[in-house]
PDB file of N, CA and C in Angstrom:
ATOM      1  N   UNK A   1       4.092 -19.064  -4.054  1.00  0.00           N
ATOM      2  CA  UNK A   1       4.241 -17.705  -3.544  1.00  0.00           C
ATOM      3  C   UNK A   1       4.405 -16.735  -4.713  1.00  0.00           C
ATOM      4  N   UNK A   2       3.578 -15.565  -4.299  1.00  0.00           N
ATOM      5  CA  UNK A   2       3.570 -14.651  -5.864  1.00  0.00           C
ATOM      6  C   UNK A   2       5.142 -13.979  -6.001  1.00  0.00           C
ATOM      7  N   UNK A   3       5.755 -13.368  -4.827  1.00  0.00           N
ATOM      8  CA  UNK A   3       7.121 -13.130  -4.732  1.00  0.00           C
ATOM      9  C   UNK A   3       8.158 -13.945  -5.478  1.00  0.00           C
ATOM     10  N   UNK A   4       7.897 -15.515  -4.912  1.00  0.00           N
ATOM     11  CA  UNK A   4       8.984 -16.551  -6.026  1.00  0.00           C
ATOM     12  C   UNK A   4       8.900 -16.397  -7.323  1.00  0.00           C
ATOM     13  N   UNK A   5       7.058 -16.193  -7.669  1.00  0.00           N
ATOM     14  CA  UNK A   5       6.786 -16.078  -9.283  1.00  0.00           C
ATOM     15  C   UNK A   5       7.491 -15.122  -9.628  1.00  0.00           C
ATOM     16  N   UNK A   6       7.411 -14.032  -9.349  1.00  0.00           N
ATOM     17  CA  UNK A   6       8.288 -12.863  -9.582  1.00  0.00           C
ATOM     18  C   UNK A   6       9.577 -12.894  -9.983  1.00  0.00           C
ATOM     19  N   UNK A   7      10.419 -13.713  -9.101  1.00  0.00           N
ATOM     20  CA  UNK A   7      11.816 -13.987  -9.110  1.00  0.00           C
ATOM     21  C   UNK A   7      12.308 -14.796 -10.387  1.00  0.00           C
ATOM     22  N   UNK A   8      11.514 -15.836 -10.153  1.00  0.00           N
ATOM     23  CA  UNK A   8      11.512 -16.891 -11.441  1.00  0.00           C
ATOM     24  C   UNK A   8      10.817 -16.163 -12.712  1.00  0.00           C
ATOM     25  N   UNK A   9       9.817 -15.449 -12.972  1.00  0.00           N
ATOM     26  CA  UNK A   9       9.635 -15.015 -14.127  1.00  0.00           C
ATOM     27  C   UNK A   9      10.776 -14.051 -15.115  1.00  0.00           C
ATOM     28  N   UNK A  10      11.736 -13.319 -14.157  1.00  0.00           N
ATOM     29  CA  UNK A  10      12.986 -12.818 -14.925  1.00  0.00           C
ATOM     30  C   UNK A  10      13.903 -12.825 -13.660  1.00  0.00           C
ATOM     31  N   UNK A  11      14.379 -13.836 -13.851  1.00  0.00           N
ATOM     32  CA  UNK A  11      15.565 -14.088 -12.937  1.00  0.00           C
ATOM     33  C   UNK A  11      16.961 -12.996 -12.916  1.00  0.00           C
ATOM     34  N   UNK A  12      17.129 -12.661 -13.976  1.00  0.00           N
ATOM     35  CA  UNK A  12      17.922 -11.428 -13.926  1.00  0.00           C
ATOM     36  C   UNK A  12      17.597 -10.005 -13.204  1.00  0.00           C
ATOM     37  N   UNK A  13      16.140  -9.446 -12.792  1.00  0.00           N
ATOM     38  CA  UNK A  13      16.239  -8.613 -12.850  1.00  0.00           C
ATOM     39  C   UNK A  13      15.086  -8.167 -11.002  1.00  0.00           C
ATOM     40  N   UNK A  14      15.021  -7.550 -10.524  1.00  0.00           N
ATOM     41  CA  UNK A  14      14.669  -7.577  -9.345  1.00  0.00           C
ATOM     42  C   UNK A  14      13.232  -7.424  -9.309  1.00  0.00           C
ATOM     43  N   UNK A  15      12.907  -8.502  -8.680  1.00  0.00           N
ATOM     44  CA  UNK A  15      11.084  -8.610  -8.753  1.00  0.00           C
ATOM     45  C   UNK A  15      10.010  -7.883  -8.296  1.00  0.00           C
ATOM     46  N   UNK A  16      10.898  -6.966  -7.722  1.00  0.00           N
ATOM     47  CA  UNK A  16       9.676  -5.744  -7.266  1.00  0.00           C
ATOM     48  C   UNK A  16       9.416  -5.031  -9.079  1.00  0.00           C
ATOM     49  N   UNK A  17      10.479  -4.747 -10.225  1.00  0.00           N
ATOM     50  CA  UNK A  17       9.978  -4.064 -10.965  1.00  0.00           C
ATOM     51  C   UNK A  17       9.223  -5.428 -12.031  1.00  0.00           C
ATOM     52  N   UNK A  18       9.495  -6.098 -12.158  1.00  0.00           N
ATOM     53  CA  UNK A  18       8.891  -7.688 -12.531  1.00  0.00           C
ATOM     54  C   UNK A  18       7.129  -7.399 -11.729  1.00  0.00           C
ATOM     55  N   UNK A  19       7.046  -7.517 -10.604  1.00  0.00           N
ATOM     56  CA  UNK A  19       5.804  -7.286 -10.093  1.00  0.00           C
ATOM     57  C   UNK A  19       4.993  -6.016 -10.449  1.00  0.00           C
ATOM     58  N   UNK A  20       5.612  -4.975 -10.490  1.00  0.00           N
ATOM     59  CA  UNK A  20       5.035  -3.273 -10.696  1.00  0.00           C
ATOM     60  C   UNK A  20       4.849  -4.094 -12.564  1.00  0.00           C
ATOM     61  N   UNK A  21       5.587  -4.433 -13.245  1.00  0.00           N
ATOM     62  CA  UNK A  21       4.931  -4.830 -14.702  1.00  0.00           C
ATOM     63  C   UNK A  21       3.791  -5.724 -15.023  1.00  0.00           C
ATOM     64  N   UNK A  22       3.610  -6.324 -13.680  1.00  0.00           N
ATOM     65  CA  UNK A  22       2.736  -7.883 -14.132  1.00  0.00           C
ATOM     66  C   UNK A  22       1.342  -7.187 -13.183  1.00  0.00           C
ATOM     67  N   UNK A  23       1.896  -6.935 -12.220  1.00  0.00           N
ATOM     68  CA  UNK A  23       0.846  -6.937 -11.371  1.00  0.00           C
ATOM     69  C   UNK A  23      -0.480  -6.038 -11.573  1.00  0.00           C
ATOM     70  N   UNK A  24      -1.656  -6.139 -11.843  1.00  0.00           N
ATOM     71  CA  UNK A  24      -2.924  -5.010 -11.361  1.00  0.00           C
ATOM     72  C   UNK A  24      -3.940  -5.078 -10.472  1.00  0.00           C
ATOM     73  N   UNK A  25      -3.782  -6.271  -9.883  1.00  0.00           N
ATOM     74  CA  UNK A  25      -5.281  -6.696  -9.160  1.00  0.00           C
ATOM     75  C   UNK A  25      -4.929  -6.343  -7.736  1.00  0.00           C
ATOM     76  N   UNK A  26      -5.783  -5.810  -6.984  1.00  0.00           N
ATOM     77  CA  UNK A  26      -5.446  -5.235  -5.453  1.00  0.00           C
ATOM     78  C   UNK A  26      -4.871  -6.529  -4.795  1.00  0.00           C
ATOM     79  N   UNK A  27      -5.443  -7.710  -5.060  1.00  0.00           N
ATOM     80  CA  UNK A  27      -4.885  -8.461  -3.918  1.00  0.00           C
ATOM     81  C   UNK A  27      -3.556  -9.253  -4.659  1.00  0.00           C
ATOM     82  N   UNK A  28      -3.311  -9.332  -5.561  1.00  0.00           N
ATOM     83  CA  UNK A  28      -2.251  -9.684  -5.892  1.00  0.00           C
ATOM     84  C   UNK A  28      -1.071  -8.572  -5.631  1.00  0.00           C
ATOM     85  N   UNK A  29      -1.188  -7.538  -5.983  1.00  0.00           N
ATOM     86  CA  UNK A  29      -0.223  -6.240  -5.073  1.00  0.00           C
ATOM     87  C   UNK A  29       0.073  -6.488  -3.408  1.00  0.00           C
ATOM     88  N   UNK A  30      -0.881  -6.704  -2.892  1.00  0.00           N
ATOM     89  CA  UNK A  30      -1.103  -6.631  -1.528  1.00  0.00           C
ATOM     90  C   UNK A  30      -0.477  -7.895  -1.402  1.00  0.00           C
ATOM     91  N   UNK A  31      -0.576  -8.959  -1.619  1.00  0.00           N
ATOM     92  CA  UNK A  31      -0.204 -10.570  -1.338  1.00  0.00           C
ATOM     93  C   UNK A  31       1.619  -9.821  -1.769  1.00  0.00           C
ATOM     94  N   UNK A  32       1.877  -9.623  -3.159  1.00  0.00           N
ATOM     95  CA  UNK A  32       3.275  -9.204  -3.197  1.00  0.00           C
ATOM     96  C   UNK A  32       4.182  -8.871  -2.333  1.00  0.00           C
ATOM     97  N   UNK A  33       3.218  -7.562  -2.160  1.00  0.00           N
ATOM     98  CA  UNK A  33       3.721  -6.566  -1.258  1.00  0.00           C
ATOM     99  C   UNK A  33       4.131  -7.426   0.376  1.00  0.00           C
ATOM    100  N   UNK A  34       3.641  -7.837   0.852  1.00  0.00           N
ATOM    101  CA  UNK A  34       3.430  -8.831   2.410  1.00  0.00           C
ATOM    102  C   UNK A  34       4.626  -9.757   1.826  1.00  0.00           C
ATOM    103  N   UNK A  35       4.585 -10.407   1.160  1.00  0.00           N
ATOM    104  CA  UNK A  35       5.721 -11.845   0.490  1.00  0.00           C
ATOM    105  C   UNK A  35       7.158 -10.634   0.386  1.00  0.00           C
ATOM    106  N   UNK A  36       7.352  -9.817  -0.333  1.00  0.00           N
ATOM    107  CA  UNK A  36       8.385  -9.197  -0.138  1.00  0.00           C
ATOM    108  C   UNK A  36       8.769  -8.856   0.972  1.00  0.00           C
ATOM    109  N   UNK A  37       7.600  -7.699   1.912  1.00  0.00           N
ATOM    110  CA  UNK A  37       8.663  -7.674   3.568  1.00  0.00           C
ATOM    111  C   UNK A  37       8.919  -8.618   4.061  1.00  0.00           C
ATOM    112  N   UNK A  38       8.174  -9.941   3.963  1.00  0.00           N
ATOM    113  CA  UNK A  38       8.622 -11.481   4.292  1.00  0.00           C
ATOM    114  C   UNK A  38       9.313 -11.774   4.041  1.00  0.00           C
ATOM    115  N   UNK A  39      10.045 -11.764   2.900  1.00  0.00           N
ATOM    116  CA  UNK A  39      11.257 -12.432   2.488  1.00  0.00           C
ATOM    117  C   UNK A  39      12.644 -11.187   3.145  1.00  0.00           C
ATOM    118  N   UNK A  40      11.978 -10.014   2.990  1.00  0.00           N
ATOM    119  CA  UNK A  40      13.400  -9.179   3.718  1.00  0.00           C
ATOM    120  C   UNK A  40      13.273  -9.406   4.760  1.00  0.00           C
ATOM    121  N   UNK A  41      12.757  -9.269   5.620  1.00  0.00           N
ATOM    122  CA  UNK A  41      12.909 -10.015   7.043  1.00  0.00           C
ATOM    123  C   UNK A  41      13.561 -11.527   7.096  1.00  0.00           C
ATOM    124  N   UNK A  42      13.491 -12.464   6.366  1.00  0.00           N
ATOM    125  CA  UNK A  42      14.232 -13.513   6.360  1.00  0.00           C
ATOM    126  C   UNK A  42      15.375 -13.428   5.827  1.00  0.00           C
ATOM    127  N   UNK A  43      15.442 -12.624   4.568  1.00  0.00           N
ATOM    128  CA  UNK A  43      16.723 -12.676   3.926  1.00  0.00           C
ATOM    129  C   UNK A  43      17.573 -11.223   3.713  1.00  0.00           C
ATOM    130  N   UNK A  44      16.932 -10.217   4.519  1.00  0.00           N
ATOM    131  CA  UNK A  44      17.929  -9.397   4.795  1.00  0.00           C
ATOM    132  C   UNK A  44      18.889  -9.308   5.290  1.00  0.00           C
ATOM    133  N   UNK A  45      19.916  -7.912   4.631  1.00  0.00           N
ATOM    134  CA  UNK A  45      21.178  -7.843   5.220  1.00  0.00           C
ATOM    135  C   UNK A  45      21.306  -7.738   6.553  1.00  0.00           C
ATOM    136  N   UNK A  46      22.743  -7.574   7.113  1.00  0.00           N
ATOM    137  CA  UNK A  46      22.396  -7.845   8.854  1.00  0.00           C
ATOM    138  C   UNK A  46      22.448  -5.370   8.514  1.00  0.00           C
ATOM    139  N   UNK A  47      23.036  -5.175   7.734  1.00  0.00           N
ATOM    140  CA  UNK A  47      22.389  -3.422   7.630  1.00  0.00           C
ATOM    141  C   UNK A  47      20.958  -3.348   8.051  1.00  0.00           C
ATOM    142  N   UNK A  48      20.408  -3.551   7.668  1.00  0.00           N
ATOM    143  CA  UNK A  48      19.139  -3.288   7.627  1.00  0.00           C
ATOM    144  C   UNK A  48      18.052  -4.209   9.148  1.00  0.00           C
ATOM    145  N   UNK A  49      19.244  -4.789   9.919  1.00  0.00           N
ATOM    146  CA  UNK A  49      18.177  -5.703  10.743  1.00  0.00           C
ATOM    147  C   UNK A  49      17.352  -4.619  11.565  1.00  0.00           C
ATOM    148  N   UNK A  50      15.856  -4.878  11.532  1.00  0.00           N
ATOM    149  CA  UNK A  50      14.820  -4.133  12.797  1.00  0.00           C
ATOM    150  C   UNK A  50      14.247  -3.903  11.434  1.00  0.00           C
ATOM    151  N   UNK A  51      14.668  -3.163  10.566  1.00  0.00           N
ATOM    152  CA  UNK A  51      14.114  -1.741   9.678  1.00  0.00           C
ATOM    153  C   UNK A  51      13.730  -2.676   8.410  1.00  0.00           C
ATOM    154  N   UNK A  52      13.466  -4.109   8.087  1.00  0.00           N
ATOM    155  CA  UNK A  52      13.654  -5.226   6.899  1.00  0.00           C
ATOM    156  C   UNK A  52      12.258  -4.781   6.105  1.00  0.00           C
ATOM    157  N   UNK A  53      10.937  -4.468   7.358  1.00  0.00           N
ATOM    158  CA  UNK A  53       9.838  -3.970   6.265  1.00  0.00           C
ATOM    159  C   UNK A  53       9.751  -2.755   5.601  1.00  0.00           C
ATOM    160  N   UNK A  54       9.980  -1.776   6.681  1.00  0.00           N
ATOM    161  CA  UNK A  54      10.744  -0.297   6.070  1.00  0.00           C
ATOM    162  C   UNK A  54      11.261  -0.323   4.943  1.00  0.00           C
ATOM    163  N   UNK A  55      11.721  -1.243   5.056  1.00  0.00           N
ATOM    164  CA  UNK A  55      13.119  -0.922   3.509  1.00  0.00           C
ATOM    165  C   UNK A  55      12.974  -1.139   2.605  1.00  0.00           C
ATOM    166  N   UNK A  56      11.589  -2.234   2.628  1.00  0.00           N
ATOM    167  CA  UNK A  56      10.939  -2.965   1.266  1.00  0.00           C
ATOM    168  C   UNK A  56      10.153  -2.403   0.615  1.00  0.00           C
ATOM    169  N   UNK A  57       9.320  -1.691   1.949  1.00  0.00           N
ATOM    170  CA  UNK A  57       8.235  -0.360   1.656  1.00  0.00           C
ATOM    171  C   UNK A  57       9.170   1.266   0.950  1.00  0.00           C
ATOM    172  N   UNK A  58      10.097   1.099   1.123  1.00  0.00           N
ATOM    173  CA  UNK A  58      10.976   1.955   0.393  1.00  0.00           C
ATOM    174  C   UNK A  58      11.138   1.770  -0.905  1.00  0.00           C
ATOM    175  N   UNK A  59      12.291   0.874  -0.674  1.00  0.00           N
ATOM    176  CA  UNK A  59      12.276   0.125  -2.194  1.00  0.00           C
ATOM    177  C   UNK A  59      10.952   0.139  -3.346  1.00  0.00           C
ATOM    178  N   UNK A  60       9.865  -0.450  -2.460  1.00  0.00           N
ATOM    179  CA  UNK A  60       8.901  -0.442  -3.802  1.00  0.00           C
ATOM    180  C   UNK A  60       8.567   0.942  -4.278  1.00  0.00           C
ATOM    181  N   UNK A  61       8.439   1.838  -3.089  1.00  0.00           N
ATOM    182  CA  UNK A  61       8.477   3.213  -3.476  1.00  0.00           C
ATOM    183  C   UNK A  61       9.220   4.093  -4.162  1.00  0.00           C
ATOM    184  N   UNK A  62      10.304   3.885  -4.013  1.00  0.00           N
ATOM    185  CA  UNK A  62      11.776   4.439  -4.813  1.00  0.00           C
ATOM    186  C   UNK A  62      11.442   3.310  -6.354  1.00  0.00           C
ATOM    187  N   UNK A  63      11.164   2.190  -6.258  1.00  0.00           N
ATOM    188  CA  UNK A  63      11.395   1.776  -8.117  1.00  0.00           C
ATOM    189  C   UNK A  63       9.759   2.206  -8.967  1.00  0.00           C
ATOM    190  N   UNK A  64       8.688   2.740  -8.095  1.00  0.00           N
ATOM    191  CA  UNK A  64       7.381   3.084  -8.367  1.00  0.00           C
ATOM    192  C   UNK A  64       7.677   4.526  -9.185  1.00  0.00           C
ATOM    193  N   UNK A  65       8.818   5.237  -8.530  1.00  0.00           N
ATOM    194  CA  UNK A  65       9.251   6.694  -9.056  1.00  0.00           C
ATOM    195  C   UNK A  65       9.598   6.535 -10.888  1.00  0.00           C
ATOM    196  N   UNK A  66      10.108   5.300 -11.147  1.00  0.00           N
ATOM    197  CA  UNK A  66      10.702   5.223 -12.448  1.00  0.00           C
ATOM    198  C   UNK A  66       9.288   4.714 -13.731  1.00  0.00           C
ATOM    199  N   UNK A  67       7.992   4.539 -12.724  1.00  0.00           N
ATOM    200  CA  UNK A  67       6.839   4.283 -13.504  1.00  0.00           C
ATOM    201  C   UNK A  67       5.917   5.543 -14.151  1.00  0.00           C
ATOM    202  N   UNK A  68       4.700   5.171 -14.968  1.00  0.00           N
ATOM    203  CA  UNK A  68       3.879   5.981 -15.061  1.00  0.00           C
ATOM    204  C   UNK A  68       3.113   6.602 -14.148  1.00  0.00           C
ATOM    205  N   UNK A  69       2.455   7.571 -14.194  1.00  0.00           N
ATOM    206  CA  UNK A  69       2.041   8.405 -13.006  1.00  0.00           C
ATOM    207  C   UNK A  69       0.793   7.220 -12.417  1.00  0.00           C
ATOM    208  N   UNK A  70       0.315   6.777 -13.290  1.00  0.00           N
ATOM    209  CA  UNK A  70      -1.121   5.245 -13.713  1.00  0.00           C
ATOM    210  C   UNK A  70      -0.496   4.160 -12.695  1.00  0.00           C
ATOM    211  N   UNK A  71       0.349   3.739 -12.949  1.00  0.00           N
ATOM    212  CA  UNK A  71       0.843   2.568 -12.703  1.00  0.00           C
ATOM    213  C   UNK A  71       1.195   2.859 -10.724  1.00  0.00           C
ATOM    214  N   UNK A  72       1.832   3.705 -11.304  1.00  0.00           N
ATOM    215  CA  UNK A  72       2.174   4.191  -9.895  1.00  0.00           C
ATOM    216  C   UNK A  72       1.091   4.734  -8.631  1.00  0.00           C
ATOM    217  N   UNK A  73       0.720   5.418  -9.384  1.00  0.00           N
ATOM    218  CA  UNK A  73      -0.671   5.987  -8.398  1.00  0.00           C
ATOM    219  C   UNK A  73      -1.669   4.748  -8.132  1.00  0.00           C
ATOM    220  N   UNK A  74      -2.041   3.716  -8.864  1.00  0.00           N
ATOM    221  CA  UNK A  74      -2.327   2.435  -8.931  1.00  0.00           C
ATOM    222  C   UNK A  74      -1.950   1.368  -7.532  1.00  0.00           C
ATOM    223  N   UNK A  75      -0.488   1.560  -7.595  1.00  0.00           N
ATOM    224  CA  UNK A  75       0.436   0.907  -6.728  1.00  0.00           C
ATOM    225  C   UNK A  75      -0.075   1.779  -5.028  1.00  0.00           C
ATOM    226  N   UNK A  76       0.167   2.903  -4.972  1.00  0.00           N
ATOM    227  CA  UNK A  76       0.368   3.837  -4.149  1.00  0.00           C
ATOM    228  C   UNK A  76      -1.238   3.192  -3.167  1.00  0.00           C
ATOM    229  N   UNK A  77      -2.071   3.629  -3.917  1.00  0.00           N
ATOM    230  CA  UNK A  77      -3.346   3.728  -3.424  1.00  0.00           C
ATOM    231  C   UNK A  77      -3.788   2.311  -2.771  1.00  0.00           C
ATOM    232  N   UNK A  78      -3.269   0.890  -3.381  1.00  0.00           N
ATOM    233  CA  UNK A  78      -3.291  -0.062  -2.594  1.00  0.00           C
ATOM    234  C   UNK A  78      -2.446  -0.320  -1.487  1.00  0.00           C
ATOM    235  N   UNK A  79      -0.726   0.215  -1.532  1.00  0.00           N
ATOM    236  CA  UNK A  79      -0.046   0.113  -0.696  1.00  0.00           C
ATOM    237  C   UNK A  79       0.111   1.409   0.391  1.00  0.00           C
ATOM    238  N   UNK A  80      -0.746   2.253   0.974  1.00  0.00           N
ATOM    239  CA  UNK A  80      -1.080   3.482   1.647  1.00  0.00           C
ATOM    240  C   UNK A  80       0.388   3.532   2.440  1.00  0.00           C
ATOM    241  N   UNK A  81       0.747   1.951   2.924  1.00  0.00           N
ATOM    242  CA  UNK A  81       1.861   2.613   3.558  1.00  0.00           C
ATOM    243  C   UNK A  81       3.348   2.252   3.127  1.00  0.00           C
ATOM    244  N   UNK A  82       3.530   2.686   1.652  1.00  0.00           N
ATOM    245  CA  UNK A  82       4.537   2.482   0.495  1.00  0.00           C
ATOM    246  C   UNK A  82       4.738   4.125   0.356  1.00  0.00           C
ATOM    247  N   UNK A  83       5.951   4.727   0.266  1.00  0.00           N
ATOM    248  CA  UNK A  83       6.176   5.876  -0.153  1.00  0.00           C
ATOM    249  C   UNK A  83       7.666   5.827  -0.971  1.00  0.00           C
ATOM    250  N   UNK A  84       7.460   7.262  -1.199  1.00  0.00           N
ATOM    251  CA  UNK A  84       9.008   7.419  -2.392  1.00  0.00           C
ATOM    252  C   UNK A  84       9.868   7.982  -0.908  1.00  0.00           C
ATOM    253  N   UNK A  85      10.794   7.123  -1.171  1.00  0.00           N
ATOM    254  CA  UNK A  85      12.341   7.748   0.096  1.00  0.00           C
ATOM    255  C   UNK A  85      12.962   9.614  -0.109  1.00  0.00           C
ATOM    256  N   UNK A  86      12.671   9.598  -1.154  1.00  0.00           N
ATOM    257  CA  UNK A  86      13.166  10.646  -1.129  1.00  0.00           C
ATOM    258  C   UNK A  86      12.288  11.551  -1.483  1.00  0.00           C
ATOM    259  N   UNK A  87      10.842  11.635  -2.085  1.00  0.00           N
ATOM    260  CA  UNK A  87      10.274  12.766  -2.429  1.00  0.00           C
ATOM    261  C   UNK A  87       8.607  12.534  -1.344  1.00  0.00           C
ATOM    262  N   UNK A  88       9.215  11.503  -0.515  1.00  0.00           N
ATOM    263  CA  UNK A  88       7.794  11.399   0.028  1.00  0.00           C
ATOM    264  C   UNK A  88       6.848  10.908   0.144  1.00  0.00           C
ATOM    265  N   UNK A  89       5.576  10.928   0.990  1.00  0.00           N
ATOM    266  CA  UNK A  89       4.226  10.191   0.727  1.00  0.00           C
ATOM    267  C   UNK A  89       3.343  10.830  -0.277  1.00  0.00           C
ATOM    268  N   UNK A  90       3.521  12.472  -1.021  1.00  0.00           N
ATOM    269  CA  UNK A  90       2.897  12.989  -1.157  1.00  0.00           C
ATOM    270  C   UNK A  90       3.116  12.205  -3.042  1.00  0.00           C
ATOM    271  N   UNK A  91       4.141  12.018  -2.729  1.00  0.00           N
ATOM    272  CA  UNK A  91       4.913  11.394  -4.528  1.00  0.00           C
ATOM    273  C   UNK A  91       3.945  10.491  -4.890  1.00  0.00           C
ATOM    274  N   UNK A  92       3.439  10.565  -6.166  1.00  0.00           N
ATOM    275  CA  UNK A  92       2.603   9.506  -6.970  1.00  0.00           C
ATOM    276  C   UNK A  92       1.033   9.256  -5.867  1.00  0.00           C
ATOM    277  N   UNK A  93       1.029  10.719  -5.591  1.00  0.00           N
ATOM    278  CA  UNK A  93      -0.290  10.682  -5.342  1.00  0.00           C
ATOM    279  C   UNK A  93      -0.948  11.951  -4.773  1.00  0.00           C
ATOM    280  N   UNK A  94      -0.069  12.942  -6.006  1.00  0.00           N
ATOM    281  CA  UNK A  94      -0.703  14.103  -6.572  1.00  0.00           C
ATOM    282  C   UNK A  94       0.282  15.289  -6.310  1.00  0.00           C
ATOM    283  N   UNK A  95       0.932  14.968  -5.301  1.00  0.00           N
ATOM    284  CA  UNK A  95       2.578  16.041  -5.586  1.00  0.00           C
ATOM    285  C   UNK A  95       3.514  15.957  -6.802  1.00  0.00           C
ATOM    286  N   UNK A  96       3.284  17.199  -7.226  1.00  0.00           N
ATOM    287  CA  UNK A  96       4.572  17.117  -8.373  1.00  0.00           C
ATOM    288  C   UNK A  96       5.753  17.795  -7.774  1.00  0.00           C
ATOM    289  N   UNK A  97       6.610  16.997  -8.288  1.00  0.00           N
ATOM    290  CA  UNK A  97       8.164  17.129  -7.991  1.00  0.00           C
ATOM    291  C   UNK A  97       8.252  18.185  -9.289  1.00  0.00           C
ATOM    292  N   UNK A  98       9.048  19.331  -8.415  1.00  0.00           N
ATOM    293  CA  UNK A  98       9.517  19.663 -10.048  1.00  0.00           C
ATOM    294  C   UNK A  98      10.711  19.733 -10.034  1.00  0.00           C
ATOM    295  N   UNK A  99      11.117  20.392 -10.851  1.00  0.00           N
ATOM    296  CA  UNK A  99      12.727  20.170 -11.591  1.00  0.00           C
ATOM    297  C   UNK A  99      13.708  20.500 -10.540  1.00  0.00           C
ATOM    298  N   UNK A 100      13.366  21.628  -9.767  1.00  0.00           N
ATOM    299  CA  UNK A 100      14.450  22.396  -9.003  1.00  0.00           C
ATOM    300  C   UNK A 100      14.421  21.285  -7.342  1.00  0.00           C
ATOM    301  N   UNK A 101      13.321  20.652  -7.485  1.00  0.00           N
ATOM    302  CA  UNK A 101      12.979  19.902  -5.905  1.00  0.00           C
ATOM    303  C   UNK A 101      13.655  18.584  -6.156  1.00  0.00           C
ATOM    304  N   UNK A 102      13.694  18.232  -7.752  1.00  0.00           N
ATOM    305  CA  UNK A 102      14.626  16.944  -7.916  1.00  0.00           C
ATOM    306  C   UNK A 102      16.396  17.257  -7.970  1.00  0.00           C
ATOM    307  N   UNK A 103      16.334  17.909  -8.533  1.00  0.00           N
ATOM    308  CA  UNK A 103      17.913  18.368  -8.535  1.00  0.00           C
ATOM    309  C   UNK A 103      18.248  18.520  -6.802  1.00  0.00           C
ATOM    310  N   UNK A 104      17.739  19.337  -6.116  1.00  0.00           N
ATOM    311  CA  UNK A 104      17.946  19.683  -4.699  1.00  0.00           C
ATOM    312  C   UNK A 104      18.165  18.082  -4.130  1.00  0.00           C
ATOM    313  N   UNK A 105      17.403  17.795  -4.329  1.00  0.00           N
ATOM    314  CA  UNK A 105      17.805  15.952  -3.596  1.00  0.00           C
ATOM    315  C   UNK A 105      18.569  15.009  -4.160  1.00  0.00           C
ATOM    316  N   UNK A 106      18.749  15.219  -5.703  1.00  0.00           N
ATOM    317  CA  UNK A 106      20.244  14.915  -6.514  1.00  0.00           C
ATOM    318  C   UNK A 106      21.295  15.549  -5.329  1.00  0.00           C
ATOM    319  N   UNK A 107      21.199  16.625  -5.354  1.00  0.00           N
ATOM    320  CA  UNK A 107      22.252  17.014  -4.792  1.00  0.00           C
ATOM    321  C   UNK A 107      22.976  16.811  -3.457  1.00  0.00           C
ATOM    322  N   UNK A 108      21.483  16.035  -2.612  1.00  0.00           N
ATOM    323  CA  UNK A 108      22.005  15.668  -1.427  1.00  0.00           C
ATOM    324  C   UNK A 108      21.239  16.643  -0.350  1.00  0.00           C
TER     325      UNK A 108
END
């Protein structure tokens, strides 16, 4: 499973950003992507029960924010239904956030 590879390739550190580093090929994203809501659905918190793919599709979206615009827009365009939690679907795929729209959601 490409997800385990993930896990096992840096065991310290969480394999969605392990995957966003390794990964470029559409179907290896896509295979990821599916193995991760799989595994949150099995091994999610009881927080999150119903919402386990949601959250994964979040997640990858929220750690996609800390990439290159490349990498990310990369990610985005195979995963259509992956977005950033807080800035959106429009994020990393041609909306710019600017300074005053990030602070505003810093802020709550």
């Amino acid at each position: 499973m490409l997800f385990e590879k993930m896990k096992e390739k840096d065991s310290a550190r969480n394999p969605v950003f392990t995957a966003i580093d390794t990964l470029t090929d559409t179907d290896d994203i896509r295979k990821f992507a599916q193995e991760y809501e799989d595994w949150m659905v099995e091994h999610g918190e009881a927080s999150i029960k119903g919402r386990e793919r949601e959250v994964a599709r979040s997640n990858i979206g929220y750690i996609l924010g800390y990439y290159s615009d490349g990498t990310a827009a990369l990610w985005y365009k195979i995963l259509p239904e992956v977005s950033h939690p807080i800035f959106g679907s429009g994020f990393g795929r041609g909306k710019v956030v600017t300074l005053e729209e990030a602070l505003e959601a810093a802020a709550g």
